[in-house]
C-alpha atoms as a PDB file:
ATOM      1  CA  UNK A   1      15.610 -14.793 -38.033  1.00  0.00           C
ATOM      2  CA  UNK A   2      16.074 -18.851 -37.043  1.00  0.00           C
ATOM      3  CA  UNK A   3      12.733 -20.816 -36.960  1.00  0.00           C
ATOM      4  CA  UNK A   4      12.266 -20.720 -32.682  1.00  0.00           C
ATOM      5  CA  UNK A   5      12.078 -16.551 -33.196  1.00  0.00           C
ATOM      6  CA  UNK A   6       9.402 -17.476 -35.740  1.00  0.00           C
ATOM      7  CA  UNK A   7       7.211 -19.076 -33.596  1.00  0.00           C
ATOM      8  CA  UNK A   8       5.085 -16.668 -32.671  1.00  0.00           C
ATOM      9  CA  UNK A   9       3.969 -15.380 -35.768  1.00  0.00           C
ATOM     10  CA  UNK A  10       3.229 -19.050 -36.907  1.00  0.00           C
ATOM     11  CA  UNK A  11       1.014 -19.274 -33.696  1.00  0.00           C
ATOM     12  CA  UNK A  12      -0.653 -16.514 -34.034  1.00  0.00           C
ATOM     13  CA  UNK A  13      -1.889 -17.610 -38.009  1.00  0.00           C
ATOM     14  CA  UNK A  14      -2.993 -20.777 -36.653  1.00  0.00           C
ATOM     15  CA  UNK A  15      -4.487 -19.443 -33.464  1.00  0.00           C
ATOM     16  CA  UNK A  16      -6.969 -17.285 -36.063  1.00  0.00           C
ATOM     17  CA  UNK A  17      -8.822 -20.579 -36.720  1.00  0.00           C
ATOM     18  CA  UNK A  18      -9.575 -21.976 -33.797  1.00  0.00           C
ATOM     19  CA  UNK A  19     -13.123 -21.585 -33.607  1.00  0.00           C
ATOM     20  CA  UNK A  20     -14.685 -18.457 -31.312  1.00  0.00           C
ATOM     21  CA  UNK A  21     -17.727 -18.480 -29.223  1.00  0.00           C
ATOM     22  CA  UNK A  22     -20.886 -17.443 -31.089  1.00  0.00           C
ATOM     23  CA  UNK A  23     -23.198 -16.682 -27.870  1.00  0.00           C
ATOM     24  CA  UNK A  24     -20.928 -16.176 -25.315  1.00  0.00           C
ATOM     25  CA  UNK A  25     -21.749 -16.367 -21.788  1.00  0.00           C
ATOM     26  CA  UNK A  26     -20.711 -13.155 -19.174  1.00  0.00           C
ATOM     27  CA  UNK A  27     -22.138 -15.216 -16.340  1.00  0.00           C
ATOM     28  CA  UNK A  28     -19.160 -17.541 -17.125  1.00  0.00           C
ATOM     29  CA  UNK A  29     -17.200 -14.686 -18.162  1.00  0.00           C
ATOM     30  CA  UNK A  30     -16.408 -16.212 -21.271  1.00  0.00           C
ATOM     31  CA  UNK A  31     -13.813 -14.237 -24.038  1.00  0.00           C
ATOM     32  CA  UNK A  32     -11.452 -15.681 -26.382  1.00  0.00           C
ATOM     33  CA  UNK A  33      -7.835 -15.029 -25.403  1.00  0.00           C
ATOM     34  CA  UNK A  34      -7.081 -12.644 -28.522  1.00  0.00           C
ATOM     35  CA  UNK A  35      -4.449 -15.251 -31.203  1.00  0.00           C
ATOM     36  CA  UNK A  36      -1.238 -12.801 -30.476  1.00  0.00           C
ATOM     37  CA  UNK A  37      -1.118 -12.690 -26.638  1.00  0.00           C
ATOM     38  CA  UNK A  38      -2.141 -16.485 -26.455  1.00  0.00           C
ATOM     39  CA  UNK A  39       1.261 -16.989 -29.142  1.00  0.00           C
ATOM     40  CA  UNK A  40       3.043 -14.657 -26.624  1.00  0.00           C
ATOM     41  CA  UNK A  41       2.144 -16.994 -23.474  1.00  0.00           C
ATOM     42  CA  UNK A  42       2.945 -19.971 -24.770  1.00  0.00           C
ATOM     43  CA  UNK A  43       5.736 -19.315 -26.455  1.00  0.00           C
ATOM     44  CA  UNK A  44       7.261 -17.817 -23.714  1.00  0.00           C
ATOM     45  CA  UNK A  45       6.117 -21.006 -21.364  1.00  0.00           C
ATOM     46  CA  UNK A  46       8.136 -22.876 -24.224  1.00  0.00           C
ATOM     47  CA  UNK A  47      11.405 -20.717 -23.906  1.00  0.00           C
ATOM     48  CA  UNK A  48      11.576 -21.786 -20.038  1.00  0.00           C
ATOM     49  CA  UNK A  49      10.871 -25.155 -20.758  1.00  0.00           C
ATOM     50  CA  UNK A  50       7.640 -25.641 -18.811  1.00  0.00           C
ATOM     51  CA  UNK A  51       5.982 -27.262 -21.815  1.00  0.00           C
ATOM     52  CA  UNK A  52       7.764 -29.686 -24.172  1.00  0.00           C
ATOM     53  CA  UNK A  53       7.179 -33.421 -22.611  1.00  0.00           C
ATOM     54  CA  UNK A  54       5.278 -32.191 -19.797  1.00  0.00           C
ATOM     55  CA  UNK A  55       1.892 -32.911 -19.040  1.00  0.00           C
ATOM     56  CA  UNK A  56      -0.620 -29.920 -19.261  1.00  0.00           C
ATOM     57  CA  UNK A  57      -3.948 -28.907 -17.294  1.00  0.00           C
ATOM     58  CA  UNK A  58      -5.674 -26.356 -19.606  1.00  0.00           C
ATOM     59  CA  UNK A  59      -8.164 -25.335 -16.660  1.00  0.00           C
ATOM     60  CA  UNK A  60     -11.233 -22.924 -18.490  1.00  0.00           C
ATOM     61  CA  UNK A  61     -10.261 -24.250 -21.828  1.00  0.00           C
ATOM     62  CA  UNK A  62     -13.015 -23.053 -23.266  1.00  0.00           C
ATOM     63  CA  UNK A  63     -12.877 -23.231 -27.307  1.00  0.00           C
ATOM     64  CA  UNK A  64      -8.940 -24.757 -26.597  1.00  0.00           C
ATOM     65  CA  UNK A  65      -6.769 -22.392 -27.780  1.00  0.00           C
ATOM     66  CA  UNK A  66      -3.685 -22.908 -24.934  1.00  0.00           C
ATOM     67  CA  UNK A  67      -4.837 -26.967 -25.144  1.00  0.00           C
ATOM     68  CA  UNK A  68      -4.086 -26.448 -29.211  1.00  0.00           C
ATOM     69  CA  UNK A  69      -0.702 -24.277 -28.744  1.00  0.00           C
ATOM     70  CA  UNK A  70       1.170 -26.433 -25.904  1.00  0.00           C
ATOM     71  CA  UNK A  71       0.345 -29.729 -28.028  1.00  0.00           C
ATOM     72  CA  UNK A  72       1.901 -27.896 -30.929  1.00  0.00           C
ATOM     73  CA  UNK A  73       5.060 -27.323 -28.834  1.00  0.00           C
ATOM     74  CA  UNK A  74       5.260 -30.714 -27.907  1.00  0.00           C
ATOM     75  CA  UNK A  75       3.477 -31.006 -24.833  1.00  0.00           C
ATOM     76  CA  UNK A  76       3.305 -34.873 -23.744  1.00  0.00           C
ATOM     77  CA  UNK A  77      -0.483 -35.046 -22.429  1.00  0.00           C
ATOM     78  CA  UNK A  78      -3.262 -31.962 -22.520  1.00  0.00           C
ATOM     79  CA  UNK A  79      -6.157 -32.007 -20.667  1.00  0.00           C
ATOM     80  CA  UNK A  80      -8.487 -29.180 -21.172  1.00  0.00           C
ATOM     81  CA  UNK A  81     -11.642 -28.870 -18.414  1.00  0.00           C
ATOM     82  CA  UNK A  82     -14.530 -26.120 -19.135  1.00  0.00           C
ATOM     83  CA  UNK A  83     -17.378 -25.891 -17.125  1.00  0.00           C
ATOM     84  CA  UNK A  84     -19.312 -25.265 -20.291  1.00  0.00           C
ATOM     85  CA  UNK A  85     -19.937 -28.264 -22.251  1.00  0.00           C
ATOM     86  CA  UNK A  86     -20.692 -26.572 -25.508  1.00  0.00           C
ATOM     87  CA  UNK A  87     -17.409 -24.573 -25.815  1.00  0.00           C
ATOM     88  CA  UNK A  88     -15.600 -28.196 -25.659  1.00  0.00           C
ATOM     89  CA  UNK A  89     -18.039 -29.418 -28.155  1.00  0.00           C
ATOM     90  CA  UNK A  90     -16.780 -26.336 -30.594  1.00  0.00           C
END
């Protein structure tokens, strides 16, 4: 297996520590995108080449696991936005 097809499985180790709401808010409808299908997004975004040297808009950030995984595939500028302040603070 070459080191693109092992992607994934490296995301999905790192995504495990990025930091999950303790009190999260339904009104907001906040969740944490589960580590494996956010892996599976973005390294799929990566295989089409919407990511490396782009800018990226990671609207509903919330904790910043998509902000996190694009920079790790070489995304040229992230920008996460929440409307919760204390999921950017996490």
């Amino acid at each position: 297996m070459d080191e693109v097809n092992k992607l994934p499985w490296k995301f999905q180790i790192l995504f495990q520590k990025v930091p999950t709401y303790e009190n999260p808010n339904p009104y907001i409808e906040q969740y944490m995108t589960p580590a494996n299908i956010a892996a599976d997004i973005i390294f799929t975004a990566y295989q089409f080449g919407d990511i490396q040297d782009k800018k990226v808009v990671d609207l509903g950030c919330g904790t910043g696991i998509f902000s996190y995984g694009v920079k790790l595939v070489n995304a040229k500028e992230v920008v996460g936005i929440d409307i919760d302040k204390a999921s950017i603070k996490i």
